[in-house]
Protein backbone atom coordinates (compact mmCIF):
# COMPACT_ATOMS: atom_id res chain seq x y z
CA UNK A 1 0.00 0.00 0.00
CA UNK A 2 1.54 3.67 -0.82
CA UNK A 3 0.77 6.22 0.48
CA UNK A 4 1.97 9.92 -0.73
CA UNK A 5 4.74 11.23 0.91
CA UNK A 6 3.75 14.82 3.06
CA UNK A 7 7.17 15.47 4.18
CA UNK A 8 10.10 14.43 3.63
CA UNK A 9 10.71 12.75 7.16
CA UNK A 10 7.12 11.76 7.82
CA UNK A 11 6.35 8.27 8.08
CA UNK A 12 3.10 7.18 7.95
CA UNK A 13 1.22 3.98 8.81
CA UNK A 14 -1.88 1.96 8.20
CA UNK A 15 -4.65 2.93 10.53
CA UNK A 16 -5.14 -0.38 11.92
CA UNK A 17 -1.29 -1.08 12.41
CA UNK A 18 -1.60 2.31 14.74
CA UNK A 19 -4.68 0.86 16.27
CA UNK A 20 -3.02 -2.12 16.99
CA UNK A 21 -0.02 -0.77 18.36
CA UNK A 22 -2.34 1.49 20.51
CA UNK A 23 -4.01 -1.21 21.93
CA UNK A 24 -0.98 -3.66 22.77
CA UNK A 25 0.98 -0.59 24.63
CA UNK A 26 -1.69 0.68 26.10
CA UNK A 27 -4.98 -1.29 26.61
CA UNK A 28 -3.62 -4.44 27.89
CA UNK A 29 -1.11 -3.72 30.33
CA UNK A 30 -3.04 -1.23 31.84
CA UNK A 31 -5.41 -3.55 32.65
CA UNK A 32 -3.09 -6.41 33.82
CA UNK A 33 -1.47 -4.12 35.95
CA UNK A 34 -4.84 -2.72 37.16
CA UNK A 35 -5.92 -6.37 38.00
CA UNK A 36 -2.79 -7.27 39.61
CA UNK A 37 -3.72 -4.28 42.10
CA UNK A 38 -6.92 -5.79 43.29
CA UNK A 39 -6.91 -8.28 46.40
CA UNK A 40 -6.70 -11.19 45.89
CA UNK A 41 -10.17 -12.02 47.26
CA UNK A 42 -11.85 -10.14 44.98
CA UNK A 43 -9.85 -11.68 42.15
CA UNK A 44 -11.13 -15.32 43.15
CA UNK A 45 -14.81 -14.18 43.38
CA UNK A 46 -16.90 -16.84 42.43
CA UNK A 47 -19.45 -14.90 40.20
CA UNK A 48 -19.40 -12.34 38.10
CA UNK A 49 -22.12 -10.81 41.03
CA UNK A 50 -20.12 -11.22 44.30
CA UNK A 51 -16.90 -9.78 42.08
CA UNK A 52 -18.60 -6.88 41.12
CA UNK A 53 -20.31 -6.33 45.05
CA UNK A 54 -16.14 -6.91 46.10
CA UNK A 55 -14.76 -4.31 43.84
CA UNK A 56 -18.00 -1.81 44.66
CA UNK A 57 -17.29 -1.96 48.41
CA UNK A 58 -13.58 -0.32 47.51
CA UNK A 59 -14.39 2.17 44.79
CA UNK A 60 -17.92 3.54 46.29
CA UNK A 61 -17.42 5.02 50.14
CA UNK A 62 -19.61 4.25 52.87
CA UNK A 63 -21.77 7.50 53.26
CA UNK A 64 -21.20 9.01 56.48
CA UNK A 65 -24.26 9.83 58.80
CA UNK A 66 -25.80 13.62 59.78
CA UNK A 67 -27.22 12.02 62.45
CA UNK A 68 -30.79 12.90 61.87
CA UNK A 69 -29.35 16.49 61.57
CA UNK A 70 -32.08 18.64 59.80
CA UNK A 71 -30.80 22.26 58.80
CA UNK A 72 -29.86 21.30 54.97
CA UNK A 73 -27.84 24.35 54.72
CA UNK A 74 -25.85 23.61 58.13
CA UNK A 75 -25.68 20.06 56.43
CA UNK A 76 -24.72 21.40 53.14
CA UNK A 77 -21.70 23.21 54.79
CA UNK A 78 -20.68 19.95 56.73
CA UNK A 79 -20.63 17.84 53.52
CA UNK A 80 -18.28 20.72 51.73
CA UNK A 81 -15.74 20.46 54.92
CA UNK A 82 -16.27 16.56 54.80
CA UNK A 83 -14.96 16.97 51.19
CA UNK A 84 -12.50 19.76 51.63
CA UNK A 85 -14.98 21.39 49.24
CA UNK A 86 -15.39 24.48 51.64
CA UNK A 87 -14.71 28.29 51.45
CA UNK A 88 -11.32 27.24 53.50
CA UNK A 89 -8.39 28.68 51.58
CA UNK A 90 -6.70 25.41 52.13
CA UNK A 91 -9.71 24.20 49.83
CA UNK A 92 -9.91 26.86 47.59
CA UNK A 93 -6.68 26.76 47.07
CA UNK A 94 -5.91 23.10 46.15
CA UNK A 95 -8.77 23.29 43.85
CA UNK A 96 -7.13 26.30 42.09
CA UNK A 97 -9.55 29.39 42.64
CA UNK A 98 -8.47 32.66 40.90
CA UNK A 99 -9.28 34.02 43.97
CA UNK A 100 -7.07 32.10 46.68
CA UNK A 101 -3.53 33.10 45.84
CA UNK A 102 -1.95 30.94 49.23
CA UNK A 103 -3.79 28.39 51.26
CA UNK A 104 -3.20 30.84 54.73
CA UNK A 105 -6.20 32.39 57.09
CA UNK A 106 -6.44 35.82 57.15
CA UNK A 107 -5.14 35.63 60.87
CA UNK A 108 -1.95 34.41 59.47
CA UNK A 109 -1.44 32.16 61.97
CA UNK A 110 -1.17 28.87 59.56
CA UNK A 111 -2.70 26.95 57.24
CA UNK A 112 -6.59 27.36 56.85
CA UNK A 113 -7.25 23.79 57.69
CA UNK A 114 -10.37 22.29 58.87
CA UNK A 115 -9.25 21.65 62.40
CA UNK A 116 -7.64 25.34 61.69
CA UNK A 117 -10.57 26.27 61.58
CA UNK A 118 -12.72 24.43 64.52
CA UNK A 119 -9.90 24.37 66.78
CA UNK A 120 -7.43 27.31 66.79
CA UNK A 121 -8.31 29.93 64.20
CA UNK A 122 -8.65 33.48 66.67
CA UNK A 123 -11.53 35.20 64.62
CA UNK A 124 -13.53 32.58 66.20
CA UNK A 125 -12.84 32.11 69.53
CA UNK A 126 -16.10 33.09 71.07
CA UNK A 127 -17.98 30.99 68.44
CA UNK A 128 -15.68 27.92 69.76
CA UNK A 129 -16.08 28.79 73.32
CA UNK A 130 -19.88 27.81 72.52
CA UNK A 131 -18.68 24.81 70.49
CA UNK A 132 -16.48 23.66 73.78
CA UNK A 133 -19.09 24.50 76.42
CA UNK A 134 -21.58 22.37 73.91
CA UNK A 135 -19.41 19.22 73.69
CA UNK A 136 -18.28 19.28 77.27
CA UNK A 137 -21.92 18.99 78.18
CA UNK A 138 -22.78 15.90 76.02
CA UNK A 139 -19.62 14.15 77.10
CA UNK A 140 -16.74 15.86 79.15
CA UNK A 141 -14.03 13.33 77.88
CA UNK A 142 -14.79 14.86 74.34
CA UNK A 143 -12.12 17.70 75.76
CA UNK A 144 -9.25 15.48 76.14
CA UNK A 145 -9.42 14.30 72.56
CA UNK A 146 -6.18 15.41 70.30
CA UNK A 147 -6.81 17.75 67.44
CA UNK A 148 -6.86 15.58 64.55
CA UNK A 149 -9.55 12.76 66.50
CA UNK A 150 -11.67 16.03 67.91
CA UNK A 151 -11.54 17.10 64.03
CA UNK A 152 -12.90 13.77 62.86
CA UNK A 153 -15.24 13.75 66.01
CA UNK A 154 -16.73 17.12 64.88
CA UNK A 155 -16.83 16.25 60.92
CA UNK A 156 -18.09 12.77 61.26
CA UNK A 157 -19.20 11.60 64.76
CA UNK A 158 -18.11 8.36 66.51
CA UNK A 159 -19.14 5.11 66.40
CA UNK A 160 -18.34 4.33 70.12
CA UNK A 161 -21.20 7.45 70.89
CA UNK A 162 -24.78 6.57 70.82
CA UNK A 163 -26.80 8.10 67.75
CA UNK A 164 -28.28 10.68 70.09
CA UNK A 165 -24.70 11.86 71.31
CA UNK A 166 -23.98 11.86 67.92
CA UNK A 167 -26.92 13.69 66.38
CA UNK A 168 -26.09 16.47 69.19
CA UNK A 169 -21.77 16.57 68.59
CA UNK A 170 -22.96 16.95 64.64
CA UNK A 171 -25.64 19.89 65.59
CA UNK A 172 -23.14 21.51 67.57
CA UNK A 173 -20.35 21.34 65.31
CA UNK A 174 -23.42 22.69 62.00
CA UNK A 175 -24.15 25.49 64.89
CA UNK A 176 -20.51 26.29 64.83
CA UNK A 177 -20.14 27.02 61.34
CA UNK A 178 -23.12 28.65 61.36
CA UNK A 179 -22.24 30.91 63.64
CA UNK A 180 -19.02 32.16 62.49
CA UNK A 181 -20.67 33.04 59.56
CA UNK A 182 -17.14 32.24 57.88
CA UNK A 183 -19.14 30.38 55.02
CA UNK A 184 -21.76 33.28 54.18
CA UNK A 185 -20.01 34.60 51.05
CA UNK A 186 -20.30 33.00 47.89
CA UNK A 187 -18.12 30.24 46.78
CA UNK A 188 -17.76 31.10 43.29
């Protein structure tokens, strides 16, 4: 088969010798390799069915609770924190917003960080005085908790609480960002 010369250095194939090449180099041991990744009991599945249930439980997350928590918008600002979806500059700035040139607060203490946020940021001390005084009256342990498990604790609840402990920790931390009013802009 000719085929008329372009350039003078071109070379140019059949389509279905490119196709082919495509396919060995790429297709195939991308997909070995991504099969040798799996465990190896979801490799010996024995149906098609409890395979695809094995590989689901990995790829789709558990969803976490609210707790019964019924503000949607105080919900709606957990779930973008959850995601690091939030107005946080450490969020807006990962995700590349025009308008988030450095991931700092404003106090320019650190980091604008979720637990930055509940835990140490200074524009809201009063708010997390409320927040404290709140969780040391459903559990006064809760206190003693470092920063990163009182973050989680505050995000997501714990499974060693009882749903009603946990339905209040979750209201009190929505109340919290409610009430620093840090999230009442925009986020575009």
């Amino acid at each position: 088969m000719a085929y008329p010369i372009l350039h003078e250095t071109a070379i140019l194939f059949p389509v279905f010798f490119v196709i082919q090449i495509i396919l060995v180099t790429v297709f195939f041991p991308y997909t070995i390799k991504e099969w040798n990744k799996l465990d190896r009991f979801i490799m010996d599945s024995n149906s098609i069915n409890i395979f695809r249930q094995n590989l689901l439980r990995i790829i789709k997350p558990v969803p976490n609770s609210i707790f019964g928590a019924c503000d949607s918008q105080g919900v709606k600002l957990l779930t973008r924190l959850r995601l690091g979806l939030s107005h946080l500059r450490e969020h807006k700035f990962r995700h590349g917003f025009n308008d988030t040139i450095d991931p700092f607060c404003p106090c320019t203490m650190e980091i604008e960080s979720v637990s930055h946020f509940y835990l140490r940021c200074h524009q809201f001390d009063i708010q997390r005085l409320s927040l404290m005084n709140e969780l040391f009256i459903i559990n006064p342990n809760i206190l003693q908790y470092d920063e990163n498990s009182l973050t989680k604790l505050l995000l997501y609840g714990d499974n060693l609480f009882s749903y009603e402990m946990n339905s209040k920790i979750i209201n009190a931390s929505i109340n919290y960002i409610k009430e620093s009013k840090r999230f009442d802009d925009q986020l575009f």
